[in-house]
N, C-alpha and C. Protein backbone atom coordinates (compact mmCIF):
# COMPACT_ATOMS: atom_id res chain seq x y z
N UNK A 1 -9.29 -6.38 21.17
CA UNK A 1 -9.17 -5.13 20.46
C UNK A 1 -10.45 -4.32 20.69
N UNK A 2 -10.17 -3.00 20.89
CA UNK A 2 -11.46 -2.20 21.45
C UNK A 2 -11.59 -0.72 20.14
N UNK A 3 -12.39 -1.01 19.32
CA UNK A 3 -12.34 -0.27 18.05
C UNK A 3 -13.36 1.36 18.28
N UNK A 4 -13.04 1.48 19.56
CA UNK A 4 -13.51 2.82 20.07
C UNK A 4 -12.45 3.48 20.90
N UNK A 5 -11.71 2.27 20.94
CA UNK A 5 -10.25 3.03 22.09
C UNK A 5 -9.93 4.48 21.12
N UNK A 6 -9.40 5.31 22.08
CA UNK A 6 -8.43 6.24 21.37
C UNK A 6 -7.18 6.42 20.54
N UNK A 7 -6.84 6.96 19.60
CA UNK A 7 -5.71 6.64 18.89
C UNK A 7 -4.60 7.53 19.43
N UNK A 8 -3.84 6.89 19.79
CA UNK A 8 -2.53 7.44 20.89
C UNK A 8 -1.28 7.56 19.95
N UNK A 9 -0.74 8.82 19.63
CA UNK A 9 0.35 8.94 18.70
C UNK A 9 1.59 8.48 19.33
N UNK A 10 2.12 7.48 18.31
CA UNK A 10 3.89 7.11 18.58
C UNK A 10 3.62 5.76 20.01
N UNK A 11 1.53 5.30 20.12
CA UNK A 11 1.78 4.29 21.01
C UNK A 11 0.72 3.06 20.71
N UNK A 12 -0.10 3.83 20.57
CA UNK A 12 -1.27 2.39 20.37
C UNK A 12 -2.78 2.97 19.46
N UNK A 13 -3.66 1.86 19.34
CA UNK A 13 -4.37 1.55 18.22
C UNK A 13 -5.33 0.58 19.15
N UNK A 14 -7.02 0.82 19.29
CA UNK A 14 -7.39 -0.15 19.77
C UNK A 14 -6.98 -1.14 20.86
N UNK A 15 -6.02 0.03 21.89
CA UNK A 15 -5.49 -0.70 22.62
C UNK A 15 -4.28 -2.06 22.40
N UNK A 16 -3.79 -1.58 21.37
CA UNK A 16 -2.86 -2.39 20.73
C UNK A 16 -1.23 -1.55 20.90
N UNK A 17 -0.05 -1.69 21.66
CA UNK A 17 0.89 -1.08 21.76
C UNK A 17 2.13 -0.93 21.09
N UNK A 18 2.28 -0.15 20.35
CA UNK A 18 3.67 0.06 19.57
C UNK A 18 4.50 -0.46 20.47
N UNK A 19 5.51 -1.92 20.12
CA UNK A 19 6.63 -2.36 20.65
C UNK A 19 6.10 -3.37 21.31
N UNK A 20 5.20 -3.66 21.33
CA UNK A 20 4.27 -4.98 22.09
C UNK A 20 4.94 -6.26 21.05
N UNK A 21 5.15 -7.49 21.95
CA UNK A 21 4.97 -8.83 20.82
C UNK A 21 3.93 -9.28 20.15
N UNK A 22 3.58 -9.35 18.92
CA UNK A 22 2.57 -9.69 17.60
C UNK A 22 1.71 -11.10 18.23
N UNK A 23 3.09 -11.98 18.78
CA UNK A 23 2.40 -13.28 19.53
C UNK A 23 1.46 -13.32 20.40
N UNK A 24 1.53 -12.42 21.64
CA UNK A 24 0.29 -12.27 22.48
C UNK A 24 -0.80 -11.71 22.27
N UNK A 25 -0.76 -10.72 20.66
CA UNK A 25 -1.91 -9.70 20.22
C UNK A 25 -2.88 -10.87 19.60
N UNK A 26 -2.25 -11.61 18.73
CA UNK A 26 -2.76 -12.75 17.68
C UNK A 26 -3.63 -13.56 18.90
N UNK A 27 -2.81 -14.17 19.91
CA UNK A 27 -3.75 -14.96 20.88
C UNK A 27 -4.87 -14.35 21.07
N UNK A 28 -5.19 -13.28 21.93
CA UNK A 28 -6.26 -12.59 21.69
C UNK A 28 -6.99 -12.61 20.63
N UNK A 29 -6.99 -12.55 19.42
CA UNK A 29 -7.37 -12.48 18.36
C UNK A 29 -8.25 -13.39 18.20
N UNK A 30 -7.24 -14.50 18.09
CA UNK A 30 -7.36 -16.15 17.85
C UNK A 30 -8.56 -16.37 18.80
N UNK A 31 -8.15 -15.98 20.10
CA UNK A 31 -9.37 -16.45 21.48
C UNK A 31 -10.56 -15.99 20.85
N UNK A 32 -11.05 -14.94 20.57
CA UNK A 32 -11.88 -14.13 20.37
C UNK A 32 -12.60 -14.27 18.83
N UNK A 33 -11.86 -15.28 18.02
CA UNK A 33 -12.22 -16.15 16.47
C UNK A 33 -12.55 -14.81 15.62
N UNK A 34 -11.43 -13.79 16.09
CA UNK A 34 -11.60 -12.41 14.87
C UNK A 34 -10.76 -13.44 13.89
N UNK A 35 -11.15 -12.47 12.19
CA UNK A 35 -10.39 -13.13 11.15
C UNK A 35 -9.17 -12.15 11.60
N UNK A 36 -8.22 -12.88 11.10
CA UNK A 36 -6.48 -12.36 11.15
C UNK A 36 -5.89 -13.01 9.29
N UNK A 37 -5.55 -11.83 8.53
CA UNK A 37 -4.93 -12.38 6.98
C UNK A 37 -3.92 -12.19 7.52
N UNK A 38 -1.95 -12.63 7.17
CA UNK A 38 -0.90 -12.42 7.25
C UNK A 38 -0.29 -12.12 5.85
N UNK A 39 0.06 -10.90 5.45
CA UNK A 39 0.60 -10.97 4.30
C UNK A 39 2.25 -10.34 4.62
N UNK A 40 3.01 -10.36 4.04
CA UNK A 40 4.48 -9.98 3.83
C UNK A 40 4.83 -9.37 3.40
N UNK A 41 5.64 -7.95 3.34
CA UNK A 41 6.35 -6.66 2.60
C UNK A 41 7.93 -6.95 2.70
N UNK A 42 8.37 -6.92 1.66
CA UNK A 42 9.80 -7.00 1.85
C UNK A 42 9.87 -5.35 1.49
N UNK A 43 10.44 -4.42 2.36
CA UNK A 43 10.67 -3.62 2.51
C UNK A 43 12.06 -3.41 2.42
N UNK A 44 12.72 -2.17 2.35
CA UNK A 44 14.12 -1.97 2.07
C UNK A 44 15.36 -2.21 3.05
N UNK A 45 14.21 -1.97 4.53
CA UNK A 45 14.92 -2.09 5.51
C UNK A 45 14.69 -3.00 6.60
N UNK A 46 13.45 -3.57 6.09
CA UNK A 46 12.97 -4.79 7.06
C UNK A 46 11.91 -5.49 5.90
N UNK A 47 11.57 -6.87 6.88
CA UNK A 47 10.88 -7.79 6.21
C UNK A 47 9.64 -7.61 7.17
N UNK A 48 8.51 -6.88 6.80
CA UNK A 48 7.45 -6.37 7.46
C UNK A 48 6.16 -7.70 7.02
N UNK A 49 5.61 -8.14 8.58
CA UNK A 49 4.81 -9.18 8.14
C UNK A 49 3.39 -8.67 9.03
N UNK A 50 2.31 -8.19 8.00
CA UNK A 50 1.57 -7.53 7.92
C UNK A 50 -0.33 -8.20 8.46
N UNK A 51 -0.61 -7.72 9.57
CA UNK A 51 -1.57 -8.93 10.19
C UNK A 51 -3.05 -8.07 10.07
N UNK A 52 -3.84 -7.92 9.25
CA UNK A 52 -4.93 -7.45 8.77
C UNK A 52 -6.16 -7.97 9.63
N UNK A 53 -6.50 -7.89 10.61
CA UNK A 53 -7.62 -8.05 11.20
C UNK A 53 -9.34 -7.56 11.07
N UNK A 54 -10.03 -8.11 11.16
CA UNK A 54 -11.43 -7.90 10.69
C UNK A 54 -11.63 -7.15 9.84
N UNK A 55 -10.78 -7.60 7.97
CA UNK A 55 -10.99 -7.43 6.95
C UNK A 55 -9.92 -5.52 7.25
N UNK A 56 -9.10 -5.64 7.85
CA UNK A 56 -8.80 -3.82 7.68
C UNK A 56 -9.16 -3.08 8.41
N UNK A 57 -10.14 -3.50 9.56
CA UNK A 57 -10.51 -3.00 10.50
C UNK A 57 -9.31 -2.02 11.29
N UNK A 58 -8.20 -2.88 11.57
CA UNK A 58 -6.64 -2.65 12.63
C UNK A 58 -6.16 -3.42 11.28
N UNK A 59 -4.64 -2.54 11.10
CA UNK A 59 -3.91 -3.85 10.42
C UNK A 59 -2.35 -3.50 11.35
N UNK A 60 -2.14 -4.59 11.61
CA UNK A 60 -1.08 -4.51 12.51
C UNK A 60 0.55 -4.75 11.89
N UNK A 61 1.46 -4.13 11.91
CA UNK A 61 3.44 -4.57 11.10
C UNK A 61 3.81 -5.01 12.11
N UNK A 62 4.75 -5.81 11.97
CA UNK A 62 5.39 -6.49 13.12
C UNK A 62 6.79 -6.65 11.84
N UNK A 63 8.17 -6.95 12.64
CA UNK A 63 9.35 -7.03 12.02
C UNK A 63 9.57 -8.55 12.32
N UNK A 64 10.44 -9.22 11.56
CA UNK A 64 10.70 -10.51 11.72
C UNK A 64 10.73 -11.41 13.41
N UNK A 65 11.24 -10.53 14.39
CA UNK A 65 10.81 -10.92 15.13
C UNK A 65 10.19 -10.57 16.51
N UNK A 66 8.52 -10.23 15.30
CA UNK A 66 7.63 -10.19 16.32
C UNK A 66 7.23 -8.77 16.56
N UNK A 67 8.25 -7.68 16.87
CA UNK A 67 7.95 -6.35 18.04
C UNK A 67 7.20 -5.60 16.31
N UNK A 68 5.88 -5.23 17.47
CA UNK A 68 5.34 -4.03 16.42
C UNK A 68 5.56 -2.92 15.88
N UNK A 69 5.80 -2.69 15.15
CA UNK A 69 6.28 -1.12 14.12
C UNK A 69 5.04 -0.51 14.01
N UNK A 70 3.93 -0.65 13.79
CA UNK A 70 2.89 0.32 13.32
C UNK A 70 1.97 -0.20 13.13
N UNK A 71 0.33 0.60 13.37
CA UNK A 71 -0.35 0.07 13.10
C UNK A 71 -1.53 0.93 12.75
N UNK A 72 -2.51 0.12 11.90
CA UNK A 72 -3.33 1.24 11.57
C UNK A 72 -4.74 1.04 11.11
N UNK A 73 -5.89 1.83 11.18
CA UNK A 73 -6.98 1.95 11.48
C UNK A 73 -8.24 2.36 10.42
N UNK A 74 -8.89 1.61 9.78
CA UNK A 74 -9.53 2.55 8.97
C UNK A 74 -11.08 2.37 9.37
N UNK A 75 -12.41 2.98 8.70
CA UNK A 75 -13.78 2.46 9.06
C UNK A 75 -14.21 1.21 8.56
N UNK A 76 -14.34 0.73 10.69
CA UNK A 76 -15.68 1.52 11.17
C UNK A 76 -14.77 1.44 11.84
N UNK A 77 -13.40 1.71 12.71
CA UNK A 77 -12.77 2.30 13.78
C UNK A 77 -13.36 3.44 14.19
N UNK A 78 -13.72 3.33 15.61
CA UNK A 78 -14.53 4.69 16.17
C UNK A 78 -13.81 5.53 16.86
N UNK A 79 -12.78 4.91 17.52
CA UNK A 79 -11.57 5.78 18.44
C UNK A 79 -11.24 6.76 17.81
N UNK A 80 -10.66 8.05 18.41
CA UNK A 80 -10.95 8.70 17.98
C UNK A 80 -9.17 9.28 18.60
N UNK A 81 -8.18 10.28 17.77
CA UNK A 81 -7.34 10.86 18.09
C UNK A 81 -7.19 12.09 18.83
N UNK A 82 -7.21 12.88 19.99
CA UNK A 82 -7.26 14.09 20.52
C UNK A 82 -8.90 14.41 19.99
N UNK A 83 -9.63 13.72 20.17
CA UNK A 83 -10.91 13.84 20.31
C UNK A 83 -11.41 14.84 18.87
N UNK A 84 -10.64 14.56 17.84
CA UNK A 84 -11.45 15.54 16.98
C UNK A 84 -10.42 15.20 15.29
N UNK A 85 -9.70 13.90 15.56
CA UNK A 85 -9.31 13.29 14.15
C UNK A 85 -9.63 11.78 14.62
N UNK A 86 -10.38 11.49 13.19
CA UNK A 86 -10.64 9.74 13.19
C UNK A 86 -10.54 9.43 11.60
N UNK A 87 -10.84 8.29 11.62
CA UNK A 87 -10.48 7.56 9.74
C UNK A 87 -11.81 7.65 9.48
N UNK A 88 -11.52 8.20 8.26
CA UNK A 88 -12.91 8.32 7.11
C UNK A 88 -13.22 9.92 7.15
N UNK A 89 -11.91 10.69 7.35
CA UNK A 89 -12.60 12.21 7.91
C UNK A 89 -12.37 13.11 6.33
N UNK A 90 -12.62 13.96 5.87
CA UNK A 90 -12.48 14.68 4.88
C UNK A 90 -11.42 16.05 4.90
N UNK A 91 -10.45 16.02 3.38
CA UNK A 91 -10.04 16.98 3.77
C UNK A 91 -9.87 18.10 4.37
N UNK A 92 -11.42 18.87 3.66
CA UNK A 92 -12.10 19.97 4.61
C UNK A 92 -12.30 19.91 5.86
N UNK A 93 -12.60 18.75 6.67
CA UNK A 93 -12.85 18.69 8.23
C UNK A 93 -11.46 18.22 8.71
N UNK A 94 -10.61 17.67 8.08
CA UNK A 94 -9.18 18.12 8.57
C UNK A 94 -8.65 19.54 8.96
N UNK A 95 -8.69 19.91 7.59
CA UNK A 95 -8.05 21.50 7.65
C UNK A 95 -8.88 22.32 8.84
N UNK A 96 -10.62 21.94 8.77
CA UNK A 96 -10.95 22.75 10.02
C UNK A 96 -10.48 22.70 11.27
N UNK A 97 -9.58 21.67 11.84
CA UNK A 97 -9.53 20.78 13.10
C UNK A 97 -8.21 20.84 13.26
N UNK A 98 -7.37 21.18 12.37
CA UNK A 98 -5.83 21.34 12.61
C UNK A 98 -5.04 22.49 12.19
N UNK A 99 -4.44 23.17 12.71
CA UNK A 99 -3.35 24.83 12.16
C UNK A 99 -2.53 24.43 11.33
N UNK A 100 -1.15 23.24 11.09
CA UNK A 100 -0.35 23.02 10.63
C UNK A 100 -0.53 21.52 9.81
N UNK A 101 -0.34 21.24 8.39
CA UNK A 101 -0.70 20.18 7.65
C UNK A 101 0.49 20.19 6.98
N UNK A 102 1.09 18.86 7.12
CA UNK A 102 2.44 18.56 5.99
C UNK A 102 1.95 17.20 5.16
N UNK A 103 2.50 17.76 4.06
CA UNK A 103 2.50 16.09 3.04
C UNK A 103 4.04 15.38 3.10
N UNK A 104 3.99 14.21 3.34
CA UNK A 104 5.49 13.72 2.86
C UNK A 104 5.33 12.38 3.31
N UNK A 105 5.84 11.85 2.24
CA UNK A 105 6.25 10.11 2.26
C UNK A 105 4.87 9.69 2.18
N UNK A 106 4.17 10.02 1.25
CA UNK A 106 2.87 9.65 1.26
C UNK A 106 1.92 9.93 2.60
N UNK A 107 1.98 10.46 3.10
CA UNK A 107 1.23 10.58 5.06
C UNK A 107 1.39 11.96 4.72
N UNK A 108 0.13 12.70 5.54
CA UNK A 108 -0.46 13.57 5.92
C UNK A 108 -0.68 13.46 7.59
N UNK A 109 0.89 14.86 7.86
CA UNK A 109 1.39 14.67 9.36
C UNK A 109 0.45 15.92 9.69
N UNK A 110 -0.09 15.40 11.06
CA UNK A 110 -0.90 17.30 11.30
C UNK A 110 -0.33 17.49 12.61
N UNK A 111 -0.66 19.04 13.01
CA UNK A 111 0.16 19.81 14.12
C UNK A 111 1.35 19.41 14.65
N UNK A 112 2.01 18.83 13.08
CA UNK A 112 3.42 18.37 13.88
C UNK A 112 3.77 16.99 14.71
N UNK A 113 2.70 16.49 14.73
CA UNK A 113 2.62 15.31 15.08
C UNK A 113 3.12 14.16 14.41
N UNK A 114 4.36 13.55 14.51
CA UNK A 114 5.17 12.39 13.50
C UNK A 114 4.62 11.31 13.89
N UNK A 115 3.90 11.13 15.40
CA UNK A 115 3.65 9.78 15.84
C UNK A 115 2.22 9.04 14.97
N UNK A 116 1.51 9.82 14.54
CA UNK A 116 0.29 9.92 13.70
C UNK A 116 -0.03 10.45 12.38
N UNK A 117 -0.82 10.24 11.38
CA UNK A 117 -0.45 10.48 10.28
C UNK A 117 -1.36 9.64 9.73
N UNK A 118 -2.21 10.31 8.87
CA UNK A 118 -3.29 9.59 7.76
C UNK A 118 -2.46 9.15 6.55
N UNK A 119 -2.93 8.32 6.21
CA UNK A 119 -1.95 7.73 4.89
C UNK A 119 -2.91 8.28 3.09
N UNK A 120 -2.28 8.81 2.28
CA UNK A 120 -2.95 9.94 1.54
C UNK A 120 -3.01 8.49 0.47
N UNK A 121 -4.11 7.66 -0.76
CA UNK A 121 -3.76 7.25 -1.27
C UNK A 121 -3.89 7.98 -3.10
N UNK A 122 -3.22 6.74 -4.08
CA UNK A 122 -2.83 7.31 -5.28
C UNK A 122 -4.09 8.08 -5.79
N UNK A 123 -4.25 8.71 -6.73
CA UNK A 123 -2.52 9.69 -6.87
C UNK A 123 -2.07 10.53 -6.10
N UNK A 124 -2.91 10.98 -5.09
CA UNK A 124 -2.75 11.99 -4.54
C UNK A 124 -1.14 11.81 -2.83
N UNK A 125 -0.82 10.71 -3.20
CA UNK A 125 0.59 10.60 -2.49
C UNK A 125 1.74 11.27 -3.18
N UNK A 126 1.64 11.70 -4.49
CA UNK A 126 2.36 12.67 -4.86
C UNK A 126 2.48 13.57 -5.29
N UNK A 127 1.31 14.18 -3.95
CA UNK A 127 1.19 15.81 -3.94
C UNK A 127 2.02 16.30 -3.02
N UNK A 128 2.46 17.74 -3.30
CA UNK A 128 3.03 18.39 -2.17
C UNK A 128 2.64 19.27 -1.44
N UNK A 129 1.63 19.91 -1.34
CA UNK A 129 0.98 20.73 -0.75
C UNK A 129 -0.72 20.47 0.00
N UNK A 130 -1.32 20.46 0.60
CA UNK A 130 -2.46 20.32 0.98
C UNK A 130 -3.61 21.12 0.31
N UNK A 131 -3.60 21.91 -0.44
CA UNK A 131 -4.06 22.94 -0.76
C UNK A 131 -4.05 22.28 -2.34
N UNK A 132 -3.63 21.23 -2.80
CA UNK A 132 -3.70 20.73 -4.14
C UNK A 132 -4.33 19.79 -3.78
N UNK A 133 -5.36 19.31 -2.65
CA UNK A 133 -6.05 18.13 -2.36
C UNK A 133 -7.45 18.48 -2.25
N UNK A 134 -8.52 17.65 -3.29
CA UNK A 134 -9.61 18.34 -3.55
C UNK A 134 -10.17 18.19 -1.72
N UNK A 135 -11.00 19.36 -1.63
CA UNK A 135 -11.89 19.22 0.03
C UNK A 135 -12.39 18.10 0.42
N UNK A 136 -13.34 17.52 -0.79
CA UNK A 136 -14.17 16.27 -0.23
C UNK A 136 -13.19 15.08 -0.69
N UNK A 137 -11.97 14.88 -1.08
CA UNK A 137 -11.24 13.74 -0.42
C UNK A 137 -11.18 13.13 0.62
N UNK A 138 -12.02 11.98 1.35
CA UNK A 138 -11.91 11.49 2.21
C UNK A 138 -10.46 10.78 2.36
N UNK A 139 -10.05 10.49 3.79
CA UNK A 139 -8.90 9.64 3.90
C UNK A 139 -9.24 8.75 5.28
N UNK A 140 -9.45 7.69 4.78
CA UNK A 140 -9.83 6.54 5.65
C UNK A 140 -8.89 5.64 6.56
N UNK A 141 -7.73 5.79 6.27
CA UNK A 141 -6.58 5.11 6.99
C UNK A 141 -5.40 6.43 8.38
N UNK A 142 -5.45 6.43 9.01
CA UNK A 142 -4.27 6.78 10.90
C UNK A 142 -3.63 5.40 10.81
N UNK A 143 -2.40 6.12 10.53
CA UNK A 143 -1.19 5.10 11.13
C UNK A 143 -0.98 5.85 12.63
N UNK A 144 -0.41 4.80 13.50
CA UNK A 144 0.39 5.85 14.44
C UNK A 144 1.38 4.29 14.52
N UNK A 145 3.30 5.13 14.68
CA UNK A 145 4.19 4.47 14.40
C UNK A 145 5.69 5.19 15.41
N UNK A 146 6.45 4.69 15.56
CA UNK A 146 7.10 5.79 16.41
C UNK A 146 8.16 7.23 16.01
N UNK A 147 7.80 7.86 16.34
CA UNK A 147 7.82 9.24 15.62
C UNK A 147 8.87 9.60 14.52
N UNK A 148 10.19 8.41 14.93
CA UNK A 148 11.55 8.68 14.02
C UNK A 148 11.02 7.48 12.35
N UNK A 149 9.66 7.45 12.24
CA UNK A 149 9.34 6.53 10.93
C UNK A 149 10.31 6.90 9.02
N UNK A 150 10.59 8.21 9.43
CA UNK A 150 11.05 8.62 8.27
C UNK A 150 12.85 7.35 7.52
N UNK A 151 12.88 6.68 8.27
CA UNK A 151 13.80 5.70 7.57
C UNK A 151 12.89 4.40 7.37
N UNK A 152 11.80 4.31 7.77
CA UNK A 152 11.29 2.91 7.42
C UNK A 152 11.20 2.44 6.31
């Protein structure tokens, strides 16, 4: 895992690939004696088994068997998205850096982009507008997942 790679919407994370098998990521892992936690989401529509690497560093979803759904990034991830969104960035240096900001399903989608998406946490996941989010709210977590996520 390379925690300066770029964050690639709707594909990868640290060089980690949406749709890749969980089994060959973990080997790596394992080789390399990073910590890996496994925890479990029973979700509505899948049984999401959730692989947390260097404490939250990457945390990786994988579906029962195996293929990755999403994954995501918080600090000290250095990679960086279209060279000018990364985790730990502030509302205000969002809004400077992007034209179009949507709230929904808890994620904060920018320029339209579904494949990527900061994850907003409580309370402020059930806001609807961006403009009801104080400036210096930091948001420390980029998912990128594949762009049709709205049934997950």
């Amino acid at each position: 895992m390379d925690i300066t790679a770029p964050i690639l919407a709707a594909h990868s994370i640290g060089g980690i690939v949406l749709g890749s098998n969980i089994e060959s990521v973990l080997a790596g892992f394992y080789e390399q004696q990073q910590e890996v936690e496994l925890t479990l989401h029973n979700n509505p529509s899948v049984l999401l088994h959730s692989y947390k690497v260097d404490s939250g560093v990457v945390t990786i979803n994988s579906n029962e068997q195996g293929v990755i759904l999403s994954i995501s990034c918080q600090p000290p991830y250095k990679g960086k998205y279209g060279d000018r969104l990364w985790p730990g960035m502030s509302i205000a240096q969002i809004k400077a850096v992007t034209q179009k900001q949507l709230l929904t399903c808890s994620a904060l989608v920018l320029d339209g982009e579904l494949g990527m998406f900061f994850s907003l946490p409580p309370p402020y996941d059930e806001y609807d507008y961006i403009r009801e989010l104080p400036d210096d709210l930091v948001l420390d977590t980029i998912y990128v997942m594949d762009r049709m996520w709205r049934g997950y």
